[in-house]
N, C-alpha and C. Protein backbone atom coordinates (compact mmCIF):
# COMPACT_ATOMS: atom_id res chain seq x y z
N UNK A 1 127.21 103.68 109.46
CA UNK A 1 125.89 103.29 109.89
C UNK A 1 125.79 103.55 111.39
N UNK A 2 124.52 104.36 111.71
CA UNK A 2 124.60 104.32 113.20
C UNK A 2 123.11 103.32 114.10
N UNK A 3 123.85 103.31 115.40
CA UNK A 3 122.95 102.24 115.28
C UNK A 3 121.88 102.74 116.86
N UNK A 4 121.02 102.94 117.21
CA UNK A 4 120.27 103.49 118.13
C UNK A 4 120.74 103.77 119.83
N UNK A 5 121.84 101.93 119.99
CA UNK A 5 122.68 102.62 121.22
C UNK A 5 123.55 103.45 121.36
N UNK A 6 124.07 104.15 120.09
CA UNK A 6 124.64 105.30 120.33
C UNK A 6 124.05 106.33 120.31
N UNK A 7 122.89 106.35 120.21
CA UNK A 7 122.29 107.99 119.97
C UNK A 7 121.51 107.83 121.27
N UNK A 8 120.78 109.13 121.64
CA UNK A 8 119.93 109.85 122.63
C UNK A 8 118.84 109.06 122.85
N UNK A 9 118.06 107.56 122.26
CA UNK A 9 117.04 107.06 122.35
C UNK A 9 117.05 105.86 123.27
N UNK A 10 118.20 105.32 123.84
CA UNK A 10 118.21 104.23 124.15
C UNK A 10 119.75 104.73 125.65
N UNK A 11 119.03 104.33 126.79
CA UNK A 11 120.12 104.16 128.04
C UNK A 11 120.28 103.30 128.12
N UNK A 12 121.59 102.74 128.50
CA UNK A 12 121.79 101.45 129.30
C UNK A 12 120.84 101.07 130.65
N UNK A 13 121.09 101.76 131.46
CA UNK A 13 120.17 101.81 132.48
C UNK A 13 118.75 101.68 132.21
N UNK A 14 118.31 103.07 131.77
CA UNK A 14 117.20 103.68 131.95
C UNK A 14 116.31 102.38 130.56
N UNK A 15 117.20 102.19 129.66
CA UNK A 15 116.40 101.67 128.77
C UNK A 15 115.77 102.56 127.65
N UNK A 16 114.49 101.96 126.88
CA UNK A 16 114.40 102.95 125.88
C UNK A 16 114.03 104.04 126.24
N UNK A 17 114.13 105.15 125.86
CA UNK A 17 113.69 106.60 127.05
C UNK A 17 112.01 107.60 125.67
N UNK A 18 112.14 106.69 124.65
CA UNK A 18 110.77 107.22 123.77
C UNK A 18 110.05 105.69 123.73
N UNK A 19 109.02 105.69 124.42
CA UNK A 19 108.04 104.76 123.85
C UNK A 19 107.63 104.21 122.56
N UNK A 20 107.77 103.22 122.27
CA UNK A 20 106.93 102.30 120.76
C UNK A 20 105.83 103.29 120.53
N UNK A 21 105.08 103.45 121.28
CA UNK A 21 103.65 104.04 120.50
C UNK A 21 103.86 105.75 120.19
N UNK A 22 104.89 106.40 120.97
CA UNK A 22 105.46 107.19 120.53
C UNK A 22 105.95 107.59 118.70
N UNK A 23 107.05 106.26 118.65
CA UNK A 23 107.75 105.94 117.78
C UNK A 23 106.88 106.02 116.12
N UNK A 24 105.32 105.50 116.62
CA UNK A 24 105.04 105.02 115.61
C UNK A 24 103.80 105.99 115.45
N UNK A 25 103.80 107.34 116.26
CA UNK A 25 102.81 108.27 116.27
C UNK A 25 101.46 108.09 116.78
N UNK A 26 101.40 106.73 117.55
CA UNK A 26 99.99 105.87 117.97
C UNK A 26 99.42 104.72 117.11
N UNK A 27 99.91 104.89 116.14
CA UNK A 27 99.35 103.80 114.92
C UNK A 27 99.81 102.85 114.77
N UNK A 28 98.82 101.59 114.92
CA UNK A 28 99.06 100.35 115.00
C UNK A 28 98.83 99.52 113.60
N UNK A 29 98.54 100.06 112.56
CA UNK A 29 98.66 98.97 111.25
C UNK A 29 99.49 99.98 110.48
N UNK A 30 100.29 99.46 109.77
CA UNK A 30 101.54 99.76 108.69
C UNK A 30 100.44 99.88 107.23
N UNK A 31 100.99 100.77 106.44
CA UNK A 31 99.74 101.01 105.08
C UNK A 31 100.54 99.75 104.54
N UNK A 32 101.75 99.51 104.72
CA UNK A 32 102.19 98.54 103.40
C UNK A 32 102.09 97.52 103.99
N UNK A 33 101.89 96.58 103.22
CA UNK A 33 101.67 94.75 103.65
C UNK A 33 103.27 94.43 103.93
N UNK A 34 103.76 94.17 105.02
CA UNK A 34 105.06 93.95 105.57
C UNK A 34 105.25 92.39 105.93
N UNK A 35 105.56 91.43 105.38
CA UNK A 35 106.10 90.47 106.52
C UNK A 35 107.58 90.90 107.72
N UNK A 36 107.66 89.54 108.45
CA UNK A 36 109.17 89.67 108.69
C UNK A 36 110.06 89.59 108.16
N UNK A 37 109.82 88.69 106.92
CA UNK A 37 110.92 88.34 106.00
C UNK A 37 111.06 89.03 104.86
N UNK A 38 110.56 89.72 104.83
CA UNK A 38 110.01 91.16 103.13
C UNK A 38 111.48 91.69 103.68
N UNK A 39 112.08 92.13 102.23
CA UNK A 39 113.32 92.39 102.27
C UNK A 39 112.91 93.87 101.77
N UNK A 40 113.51 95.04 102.31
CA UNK A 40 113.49 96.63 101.77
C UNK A 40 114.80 97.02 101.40
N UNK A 41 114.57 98.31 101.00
CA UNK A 41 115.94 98.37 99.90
C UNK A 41 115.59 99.79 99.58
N UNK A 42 116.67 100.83 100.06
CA UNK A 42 116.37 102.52 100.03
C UNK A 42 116.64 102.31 98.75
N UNK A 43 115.72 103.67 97.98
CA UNK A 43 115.72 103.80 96.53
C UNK A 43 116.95 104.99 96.01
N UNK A 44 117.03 105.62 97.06
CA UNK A 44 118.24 106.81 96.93
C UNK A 44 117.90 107.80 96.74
N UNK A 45 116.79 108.06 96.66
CA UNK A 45 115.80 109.38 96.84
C UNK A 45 114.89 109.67 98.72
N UNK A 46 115.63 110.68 98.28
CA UNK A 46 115.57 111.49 99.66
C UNK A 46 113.74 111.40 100.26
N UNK A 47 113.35 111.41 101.14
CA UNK A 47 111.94 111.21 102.08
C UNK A 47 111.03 112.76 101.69
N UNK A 48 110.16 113.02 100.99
CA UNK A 48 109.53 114.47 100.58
C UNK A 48 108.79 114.93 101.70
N UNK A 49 108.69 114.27 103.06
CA UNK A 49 108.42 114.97 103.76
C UNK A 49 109.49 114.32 105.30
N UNK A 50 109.03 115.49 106.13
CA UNK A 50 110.00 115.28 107.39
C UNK A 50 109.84 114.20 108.47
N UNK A 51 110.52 113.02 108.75
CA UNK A 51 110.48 112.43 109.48
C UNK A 51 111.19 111.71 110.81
N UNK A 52 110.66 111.53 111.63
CA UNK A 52 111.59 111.28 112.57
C UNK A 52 113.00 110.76 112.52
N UNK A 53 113.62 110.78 113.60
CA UNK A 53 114.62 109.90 113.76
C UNK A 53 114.81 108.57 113.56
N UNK A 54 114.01 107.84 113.75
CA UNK A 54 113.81 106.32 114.16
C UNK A 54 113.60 106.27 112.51
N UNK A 55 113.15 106.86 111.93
CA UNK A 55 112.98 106.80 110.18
C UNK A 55 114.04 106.80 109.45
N UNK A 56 114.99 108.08 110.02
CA UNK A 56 116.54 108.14 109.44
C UNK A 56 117.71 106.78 110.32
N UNK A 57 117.41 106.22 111.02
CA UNK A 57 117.91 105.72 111.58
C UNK A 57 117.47 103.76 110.39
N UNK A 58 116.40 103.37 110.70
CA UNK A 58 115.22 102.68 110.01
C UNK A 58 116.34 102.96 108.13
N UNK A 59 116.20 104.10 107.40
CA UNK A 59 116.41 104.06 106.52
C UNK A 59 117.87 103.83 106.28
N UNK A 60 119.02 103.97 107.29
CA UNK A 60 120.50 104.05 106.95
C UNK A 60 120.76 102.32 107.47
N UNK A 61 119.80 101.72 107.67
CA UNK A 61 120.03 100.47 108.05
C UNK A 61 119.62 99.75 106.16
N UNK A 62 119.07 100.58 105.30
CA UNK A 62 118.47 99.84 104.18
C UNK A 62 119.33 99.82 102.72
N UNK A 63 120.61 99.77 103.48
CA UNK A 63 121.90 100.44 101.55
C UNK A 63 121.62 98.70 101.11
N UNK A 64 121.29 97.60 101.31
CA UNK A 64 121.09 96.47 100.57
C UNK A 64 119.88 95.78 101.12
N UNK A 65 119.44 95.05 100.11
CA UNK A 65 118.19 94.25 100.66
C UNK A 65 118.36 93.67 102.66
N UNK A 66 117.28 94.27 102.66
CA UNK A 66 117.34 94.05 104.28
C UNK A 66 116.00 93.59 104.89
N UNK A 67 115.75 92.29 105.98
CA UNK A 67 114.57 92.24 106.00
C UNK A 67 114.18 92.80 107.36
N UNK A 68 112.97 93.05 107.49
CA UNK A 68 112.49 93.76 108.50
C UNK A 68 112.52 93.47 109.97
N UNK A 69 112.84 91.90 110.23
CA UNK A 69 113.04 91.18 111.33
C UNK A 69 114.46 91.91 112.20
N UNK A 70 115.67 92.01 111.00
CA UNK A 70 116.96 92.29 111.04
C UNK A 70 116.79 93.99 111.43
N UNK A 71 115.74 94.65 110.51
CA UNK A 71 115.55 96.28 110.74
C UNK A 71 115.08 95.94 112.84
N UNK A 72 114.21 95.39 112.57
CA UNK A 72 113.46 95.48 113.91
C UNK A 72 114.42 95.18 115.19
N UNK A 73 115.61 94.35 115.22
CA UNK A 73 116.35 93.84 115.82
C UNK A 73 117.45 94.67 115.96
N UNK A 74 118.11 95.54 115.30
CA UNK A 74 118.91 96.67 114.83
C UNK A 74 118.28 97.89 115.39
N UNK A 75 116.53 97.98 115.57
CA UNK A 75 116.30 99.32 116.14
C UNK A 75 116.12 99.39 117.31
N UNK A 76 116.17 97.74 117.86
CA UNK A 76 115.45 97.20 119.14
C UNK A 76 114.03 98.15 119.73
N UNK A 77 113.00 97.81 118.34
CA UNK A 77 111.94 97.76 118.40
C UNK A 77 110.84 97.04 117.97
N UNK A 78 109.71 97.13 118.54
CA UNK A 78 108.82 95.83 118.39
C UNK A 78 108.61 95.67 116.79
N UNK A 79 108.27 94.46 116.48
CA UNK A 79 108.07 94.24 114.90
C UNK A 79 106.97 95.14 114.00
N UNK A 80 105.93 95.06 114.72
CA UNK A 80 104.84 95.98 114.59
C UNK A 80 105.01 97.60 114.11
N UNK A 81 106.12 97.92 115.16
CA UNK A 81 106.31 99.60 115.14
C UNK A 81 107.36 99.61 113.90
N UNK A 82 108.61 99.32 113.48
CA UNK A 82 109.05 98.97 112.41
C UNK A 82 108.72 98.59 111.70
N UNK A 83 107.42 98.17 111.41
CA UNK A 83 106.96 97.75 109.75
C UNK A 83 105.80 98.91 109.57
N UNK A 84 105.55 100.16 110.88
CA UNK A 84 105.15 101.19 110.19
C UNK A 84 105.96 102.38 110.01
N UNK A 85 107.26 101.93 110.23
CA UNK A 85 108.29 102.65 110.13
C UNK A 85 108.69 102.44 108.29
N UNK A 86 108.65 101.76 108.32
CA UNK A 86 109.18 100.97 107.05
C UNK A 86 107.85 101.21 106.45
N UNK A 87 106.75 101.53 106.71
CA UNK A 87 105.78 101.73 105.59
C UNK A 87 105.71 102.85 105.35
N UNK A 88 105.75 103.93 106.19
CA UNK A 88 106.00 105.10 106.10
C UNK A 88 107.22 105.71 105.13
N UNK A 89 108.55 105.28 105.29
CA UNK A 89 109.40 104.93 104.22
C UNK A 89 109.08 104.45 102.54
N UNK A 90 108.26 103.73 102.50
CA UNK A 90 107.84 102.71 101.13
C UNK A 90 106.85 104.32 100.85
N UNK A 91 105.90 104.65 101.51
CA UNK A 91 105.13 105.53 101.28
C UNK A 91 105.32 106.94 100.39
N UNK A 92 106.62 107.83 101.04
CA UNK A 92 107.28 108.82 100.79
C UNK A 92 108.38 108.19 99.67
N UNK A 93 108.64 107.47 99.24
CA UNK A 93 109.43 106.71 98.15
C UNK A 93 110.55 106.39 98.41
N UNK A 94 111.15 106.53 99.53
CA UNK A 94 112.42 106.12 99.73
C UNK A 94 112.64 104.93 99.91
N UNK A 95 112.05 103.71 100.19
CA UNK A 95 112.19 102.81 100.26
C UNK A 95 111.75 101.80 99.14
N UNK A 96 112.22 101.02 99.04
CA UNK A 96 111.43 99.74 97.90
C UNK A 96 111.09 98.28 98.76
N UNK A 97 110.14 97.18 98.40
CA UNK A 97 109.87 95.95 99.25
C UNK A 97 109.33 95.15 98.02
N UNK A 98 109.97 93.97 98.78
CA UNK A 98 109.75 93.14 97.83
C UNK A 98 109.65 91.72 99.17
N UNK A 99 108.36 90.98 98.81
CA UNK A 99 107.64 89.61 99.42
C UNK A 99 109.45 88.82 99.85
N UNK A 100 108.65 87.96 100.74
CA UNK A 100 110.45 86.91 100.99
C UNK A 100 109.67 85.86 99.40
N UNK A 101 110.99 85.12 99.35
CA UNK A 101 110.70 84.37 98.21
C UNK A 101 110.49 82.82 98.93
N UNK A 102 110.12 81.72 99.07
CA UNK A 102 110.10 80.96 99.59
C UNK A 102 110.21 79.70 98.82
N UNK A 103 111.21 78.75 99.03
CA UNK A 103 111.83 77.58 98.26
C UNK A 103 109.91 76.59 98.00
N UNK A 104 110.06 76.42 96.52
CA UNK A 104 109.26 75.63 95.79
C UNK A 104 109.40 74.09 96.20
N UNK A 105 110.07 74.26 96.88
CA UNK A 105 110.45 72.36 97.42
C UNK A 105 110.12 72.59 98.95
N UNK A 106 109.24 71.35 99.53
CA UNK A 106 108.98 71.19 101.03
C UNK A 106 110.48 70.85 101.75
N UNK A 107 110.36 71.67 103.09
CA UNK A 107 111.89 71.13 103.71
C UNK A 107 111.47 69.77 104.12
N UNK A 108 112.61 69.25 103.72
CA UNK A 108 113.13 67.65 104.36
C UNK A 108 112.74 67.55 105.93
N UNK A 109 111.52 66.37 105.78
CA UNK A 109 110.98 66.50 107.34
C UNK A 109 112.09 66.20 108.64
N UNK A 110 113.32 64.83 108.11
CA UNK A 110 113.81 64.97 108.83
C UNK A 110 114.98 65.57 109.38
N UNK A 111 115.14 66.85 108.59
CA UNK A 111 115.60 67.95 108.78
C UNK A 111 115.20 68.83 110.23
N UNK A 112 113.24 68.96 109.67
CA UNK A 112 112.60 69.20 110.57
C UNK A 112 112.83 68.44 112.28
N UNK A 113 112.73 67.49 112.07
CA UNK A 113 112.55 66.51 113.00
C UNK A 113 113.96 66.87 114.00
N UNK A 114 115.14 67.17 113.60
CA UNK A 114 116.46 66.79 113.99
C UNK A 114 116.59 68.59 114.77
N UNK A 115 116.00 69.51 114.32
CA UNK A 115 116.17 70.51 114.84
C UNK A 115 115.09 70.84 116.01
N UNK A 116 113.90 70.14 115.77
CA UNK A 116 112.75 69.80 117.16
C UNK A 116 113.45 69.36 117.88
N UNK A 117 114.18 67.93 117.52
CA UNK A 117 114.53 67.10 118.92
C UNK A 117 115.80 67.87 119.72
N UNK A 118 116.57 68.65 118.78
CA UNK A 118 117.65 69.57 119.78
C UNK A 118 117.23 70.61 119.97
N UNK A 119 116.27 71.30 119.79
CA UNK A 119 115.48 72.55 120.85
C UNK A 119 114.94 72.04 121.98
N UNK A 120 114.65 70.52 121.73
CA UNK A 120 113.96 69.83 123.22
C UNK A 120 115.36 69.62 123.73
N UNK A 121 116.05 69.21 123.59
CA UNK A 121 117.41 69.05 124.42
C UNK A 121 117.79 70.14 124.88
N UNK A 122 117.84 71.21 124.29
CA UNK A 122 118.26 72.44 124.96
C UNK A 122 117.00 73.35 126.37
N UNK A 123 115.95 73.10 126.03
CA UNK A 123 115.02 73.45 126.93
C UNK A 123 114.42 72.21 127.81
């Protein structure tokens, strides 16, 4: 798996050296309905048309359910530009998505409560 600080897109220094809006050809809405938590999953069929780097890069991050937060964090790019990365992917068939699933039971408030009061301790 490779991961973007080793390749030509990203300096230490210089930082990212291709722009987000670059990345994402100017387009700001994704065709597929993406959360952060939507898990994708390459289908194993190759992309029928040609796409960038950040796509082959985007797709070798997807051999098991993977969610897009984790893609986005892995490409160190904004969430936005990765979920039209990832739609673009779903589009050409290489990819599959599937909704996050979310527990049928409310979390335990004072669960809630105990992880508020130590984010206030920490900030």
């Amino acid at each position: 798996m490779t991961f973007p600080h080793e390749g030509p897109w990203l300096d230490d220094e210089a930082g990212r050296l291709i722009r987000p809006y670059t990345v994402s050809g100017g387009r700001t809405e994704p065709t597929t309905a993406l959360d952060l938590l939507s898990l994708v999953m390459a289908t194993g069929s190759s992309p029928r048309t040609h796409l960038g780097p950040e796509h082959s890069l985007a797709l070798g991050l997807c051999d098991g359910p993977t969610s897009v937060a984790e893609i986005a964090a892995h490409l160190r790019l904004p969430a936005v530009v990765t979920k039209i990365l990832l739609s673009d992917l779903v589009d050409c068939g290489a990819l599959t998505t599937r909704a996050p699933r979310f527990n049928a039971h409310p979390t335990d408030r004072s669960l809630l409560e105990a992880v508020l009061d130590g984010l206030r301790r920490r900030l």
